[in-house]
N, C-alpha and C. Protein backbone atom coordinates (compact mmCIF):
# COMPACT_ATOMS: atom_id res chain seq x y z
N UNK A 1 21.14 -2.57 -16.23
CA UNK A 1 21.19 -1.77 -15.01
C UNK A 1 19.85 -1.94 -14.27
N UNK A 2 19.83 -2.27 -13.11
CA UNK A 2 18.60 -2.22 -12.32
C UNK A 2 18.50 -1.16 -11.48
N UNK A 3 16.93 -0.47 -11.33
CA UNK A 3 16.74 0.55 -10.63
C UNK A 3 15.70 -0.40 -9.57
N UNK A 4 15.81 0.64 -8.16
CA UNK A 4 15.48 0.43 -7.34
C UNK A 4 14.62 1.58 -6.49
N UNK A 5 13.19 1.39 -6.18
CA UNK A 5 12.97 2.88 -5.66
C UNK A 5 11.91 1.90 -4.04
N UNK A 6 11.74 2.54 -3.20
CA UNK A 6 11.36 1.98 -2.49
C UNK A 6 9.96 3.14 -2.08
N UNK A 7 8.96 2.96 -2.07
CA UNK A 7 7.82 3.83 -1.91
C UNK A 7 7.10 3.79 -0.37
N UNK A 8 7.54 4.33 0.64
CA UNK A 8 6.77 3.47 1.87
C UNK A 8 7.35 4.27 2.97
N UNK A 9 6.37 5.48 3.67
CA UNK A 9 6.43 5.97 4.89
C UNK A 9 5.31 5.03 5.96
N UNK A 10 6.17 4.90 7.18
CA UNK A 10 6.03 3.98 7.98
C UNK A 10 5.66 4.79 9.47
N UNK A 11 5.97 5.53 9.46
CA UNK A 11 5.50 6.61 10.69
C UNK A 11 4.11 7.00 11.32
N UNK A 12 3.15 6.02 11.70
CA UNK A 12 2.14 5.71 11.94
C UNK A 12 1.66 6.95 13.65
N UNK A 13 2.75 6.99 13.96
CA UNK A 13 2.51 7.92 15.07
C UNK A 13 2.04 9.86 14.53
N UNK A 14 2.45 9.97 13.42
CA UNK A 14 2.21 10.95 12.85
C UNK A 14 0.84 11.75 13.15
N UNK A 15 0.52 13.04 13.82
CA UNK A 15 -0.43 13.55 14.15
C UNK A 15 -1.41 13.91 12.98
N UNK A 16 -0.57 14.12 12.06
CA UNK A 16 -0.79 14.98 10.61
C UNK A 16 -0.76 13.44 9.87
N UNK A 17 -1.61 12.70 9.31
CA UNK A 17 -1.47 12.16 8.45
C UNK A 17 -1.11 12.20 6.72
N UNK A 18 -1.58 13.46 6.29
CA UNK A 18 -1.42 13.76 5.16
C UNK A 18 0.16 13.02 4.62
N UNK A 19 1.28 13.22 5.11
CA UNK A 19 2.30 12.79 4.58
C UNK A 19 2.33 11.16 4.11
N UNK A 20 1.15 10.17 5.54
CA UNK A 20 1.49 8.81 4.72
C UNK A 20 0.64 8.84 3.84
N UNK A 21 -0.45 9.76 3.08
CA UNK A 21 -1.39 9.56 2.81
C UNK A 21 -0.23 9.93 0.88
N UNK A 22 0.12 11.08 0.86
CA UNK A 22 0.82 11.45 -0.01
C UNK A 22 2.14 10.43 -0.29
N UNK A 23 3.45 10.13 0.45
CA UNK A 23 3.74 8.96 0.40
C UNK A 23 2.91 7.66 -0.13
N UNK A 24 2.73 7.29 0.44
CA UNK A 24 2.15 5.70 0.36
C UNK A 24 1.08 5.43 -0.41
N UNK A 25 0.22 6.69 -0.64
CA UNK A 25 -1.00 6.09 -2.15
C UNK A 25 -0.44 7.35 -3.18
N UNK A 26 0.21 8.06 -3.00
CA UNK A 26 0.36 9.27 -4.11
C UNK A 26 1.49 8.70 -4.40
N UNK A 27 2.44 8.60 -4.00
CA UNK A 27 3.87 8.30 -4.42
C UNK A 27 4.14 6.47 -5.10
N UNK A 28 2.90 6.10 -4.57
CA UNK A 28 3.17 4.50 -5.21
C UNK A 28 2.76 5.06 -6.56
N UNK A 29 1.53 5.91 -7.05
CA UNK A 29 1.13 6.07 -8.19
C UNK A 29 1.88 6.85 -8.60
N UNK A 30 2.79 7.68 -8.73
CA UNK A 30 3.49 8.17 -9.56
C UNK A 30 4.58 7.06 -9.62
N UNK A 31 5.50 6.29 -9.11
CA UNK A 31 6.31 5.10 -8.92
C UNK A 31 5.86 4.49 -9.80
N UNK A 32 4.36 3.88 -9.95
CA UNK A 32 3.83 2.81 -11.13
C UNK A 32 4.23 3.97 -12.23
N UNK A 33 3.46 5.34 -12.32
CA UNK A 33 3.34 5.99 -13.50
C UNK A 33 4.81 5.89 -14.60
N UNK A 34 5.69 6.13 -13.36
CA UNK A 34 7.18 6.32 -14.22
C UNK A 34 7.66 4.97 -14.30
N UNK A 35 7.46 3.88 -13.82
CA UNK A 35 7.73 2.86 -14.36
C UNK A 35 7.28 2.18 -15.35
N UNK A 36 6.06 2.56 -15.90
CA UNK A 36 5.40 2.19 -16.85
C UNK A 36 5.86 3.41 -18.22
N UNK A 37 6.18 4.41 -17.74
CA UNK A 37 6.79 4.99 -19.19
C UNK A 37 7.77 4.98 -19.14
N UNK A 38 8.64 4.15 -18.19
CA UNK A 38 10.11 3.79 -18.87
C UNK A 38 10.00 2.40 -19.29
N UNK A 39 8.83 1.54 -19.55
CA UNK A 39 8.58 0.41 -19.90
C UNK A 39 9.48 -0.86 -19.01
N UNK A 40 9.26 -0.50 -17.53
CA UNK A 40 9.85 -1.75 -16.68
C UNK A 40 9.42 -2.30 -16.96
N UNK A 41 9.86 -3.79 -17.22
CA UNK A 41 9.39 -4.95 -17.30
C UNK A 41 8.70 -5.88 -15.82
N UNK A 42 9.41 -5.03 -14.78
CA UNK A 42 9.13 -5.70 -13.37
C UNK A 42 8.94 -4.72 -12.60
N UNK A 43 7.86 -5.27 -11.49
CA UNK A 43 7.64 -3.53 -10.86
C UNK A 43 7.08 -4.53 -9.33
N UNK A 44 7.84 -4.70 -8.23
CA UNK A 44 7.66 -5.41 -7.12
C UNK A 44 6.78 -4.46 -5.90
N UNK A 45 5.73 -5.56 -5.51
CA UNK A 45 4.41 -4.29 -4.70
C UNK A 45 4.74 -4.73 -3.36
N UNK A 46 5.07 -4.64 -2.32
CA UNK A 46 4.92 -5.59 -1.13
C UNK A 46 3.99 -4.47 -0.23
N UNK A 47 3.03 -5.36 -0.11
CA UNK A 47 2.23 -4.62 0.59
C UNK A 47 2.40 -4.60 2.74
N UNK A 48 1.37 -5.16 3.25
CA UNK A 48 1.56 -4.98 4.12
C UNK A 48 0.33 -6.19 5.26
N UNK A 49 0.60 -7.14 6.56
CA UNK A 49 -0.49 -7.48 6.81
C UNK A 49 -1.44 -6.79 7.31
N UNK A 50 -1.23 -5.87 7.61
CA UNK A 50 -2.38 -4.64 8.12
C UNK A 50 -3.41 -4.94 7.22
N UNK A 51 -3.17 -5.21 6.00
CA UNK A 51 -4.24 -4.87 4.96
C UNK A 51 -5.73 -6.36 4.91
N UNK A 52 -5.17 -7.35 5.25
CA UNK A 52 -5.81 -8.42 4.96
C UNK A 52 -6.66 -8.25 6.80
N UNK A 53 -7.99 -9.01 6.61
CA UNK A 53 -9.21 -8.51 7.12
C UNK A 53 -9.13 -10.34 7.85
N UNK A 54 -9.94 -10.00 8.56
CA UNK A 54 -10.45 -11.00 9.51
C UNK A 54 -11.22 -12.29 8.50
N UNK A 55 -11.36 -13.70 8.81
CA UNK A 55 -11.64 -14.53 8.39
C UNK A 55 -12.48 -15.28 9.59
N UNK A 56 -14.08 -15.37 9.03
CA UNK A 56 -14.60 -16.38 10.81
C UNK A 56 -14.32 -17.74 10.78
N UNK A 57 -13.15 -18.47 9.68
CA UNK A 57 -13.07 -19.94 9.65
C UNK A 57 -11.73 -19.82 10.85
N UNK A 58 -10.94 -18.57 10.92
CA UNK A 58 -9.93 -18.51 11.81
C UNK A 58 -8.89 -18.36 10.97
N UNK A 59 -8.56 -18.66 9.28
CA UNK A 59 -7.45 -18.84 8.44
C UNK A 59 -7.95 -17.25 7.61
N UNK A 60 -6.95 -15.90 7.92
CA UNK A 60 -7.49 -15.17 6.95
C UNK A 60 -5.91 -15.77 5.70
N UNK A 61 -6.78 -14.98 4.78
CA UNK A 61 -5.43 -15.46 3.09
C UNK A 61 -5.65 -13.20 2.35
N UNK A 62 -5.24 -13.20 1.49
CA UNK A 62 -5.05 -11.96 1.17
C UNK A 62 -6.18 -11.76 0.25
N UNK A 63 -7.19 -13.03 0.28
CA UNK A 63 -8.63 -13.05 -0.40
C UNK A 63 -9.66 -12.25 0.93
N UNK A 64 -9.20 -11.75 1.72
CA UNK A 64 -10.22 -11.68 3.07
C UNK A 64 -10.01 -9.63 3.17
N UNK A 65 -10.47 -8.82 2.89
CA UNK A 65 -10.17 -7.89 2.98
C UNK A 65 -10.73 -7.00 3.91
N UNK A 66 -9.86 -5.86 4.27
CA UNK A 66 -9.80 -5.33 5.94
C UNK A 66 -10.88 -4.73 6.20
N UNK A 67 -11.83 -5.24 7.38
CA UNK A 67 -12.87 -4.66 7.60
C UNK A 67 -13.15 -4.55 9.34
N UNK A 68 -12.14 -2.75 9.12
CA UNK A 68 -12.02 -2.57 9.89
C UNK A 68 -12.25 -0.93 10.09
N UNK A 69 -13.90 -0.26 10.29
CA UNK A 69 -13.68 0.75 9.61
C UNK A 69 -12.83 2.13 10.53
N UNK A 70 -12.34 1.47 11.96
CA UNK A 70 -11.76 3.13 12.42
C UNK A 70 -10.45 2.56 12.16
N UNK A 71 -9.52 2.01 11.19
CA UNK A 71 -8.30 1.82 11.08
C UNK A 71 -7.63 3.12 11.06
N UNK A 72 -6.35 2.73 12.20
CA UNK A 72 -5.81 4.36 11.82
C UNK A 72 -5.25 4.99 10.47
N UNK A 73 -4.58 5.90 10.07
CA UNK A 73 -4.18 6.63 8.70
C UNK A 73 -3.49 5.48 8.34
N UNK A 74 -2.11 5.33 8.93
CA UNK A 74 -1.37 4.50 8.25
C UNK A 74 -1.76 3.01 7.89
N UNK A 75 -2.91 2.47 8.12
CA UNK A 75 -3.60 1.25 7.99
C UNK A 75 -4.49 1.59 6.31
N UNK A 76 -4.82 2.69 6.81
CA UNK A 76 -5.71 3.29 5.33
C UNK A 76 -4.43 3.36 4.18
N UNK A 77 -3.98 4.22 4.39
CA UNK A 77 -3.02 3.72 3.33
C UNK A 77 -2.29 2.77 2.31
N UNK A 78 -1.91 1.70 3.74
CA UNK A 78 -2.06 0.58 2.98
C UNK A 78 -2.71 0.22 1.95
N UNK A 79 -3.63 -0.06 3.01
CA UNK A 79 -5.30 -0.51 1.82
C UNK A 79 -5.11 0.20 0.74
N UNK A 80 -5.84 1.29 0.74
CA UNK A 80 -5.23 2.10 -0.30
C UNK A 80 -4.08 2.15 -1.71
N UNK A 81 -3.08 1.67 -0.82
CA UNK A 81 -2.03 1.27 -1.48
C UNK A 81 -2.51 0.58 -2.48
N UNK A 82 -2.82 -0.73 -1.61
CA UNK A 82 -2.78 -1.84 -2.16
C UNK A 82 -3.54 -1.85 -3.26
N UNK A 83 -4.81 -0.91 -3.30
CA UNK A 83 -5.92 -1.59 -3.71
C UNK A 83 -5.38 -0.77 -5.24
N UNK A 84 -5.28 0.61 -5.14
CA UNK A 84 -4.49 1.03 -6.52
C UNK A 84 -3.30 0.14 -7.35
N UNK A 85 -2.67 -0.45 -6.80
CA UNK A 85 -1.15 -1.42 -7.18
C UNK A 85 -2.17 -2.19 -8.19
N UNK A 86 -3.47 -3.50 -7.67
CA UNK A 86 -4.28 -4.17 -7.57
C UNK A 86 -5.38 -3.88 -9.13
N UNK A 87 -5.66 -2.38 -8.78
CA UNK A 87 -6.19 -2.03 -9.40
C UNK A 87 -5.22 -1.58 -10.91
């Protein structure tokens, strides 16, 4: 049987950020947490390009990270995201 959970508020217009903040870095970590004590074997991250940062050769790769410091909430998140998944 395969389970499927999808972790990812997208609502960037949001005045109140707290929700992508809870979503998208709180809810990925509980998502890893319970997938790891039901011993998934596979656990799929897709992050986002928001997250990958400027490159001065002109080619950024997902080695180049975002340095961008007034990114709005939902950009932070990401990162965020990502960097816990990562971590």
């Amino acid at each position: 049987m395969r389970r499927r959970a999808v972790v990812v508020d997208t609502r960037a217009w949001l005045r109140d950020p707290a929700p992508l903040f809870r979503v998208n870095v709180d809810g990925l970590r509980n998502a890893m947490d319970a997938a790891l004590g039901a011993s998934i074997k596979r656990f799929v991250f897709t992050s986002s390009l928001v997250t990958i940062g400027q490159n001065p050769s002109g080619v950024a790769t997902e080695r180049d990270a975002l340095d961008w410091p007034d990114a709005p909430p939902y950009v932070r998140t990401r990162v965020q995201a990502e960097a816990l998944f990562l971590q």
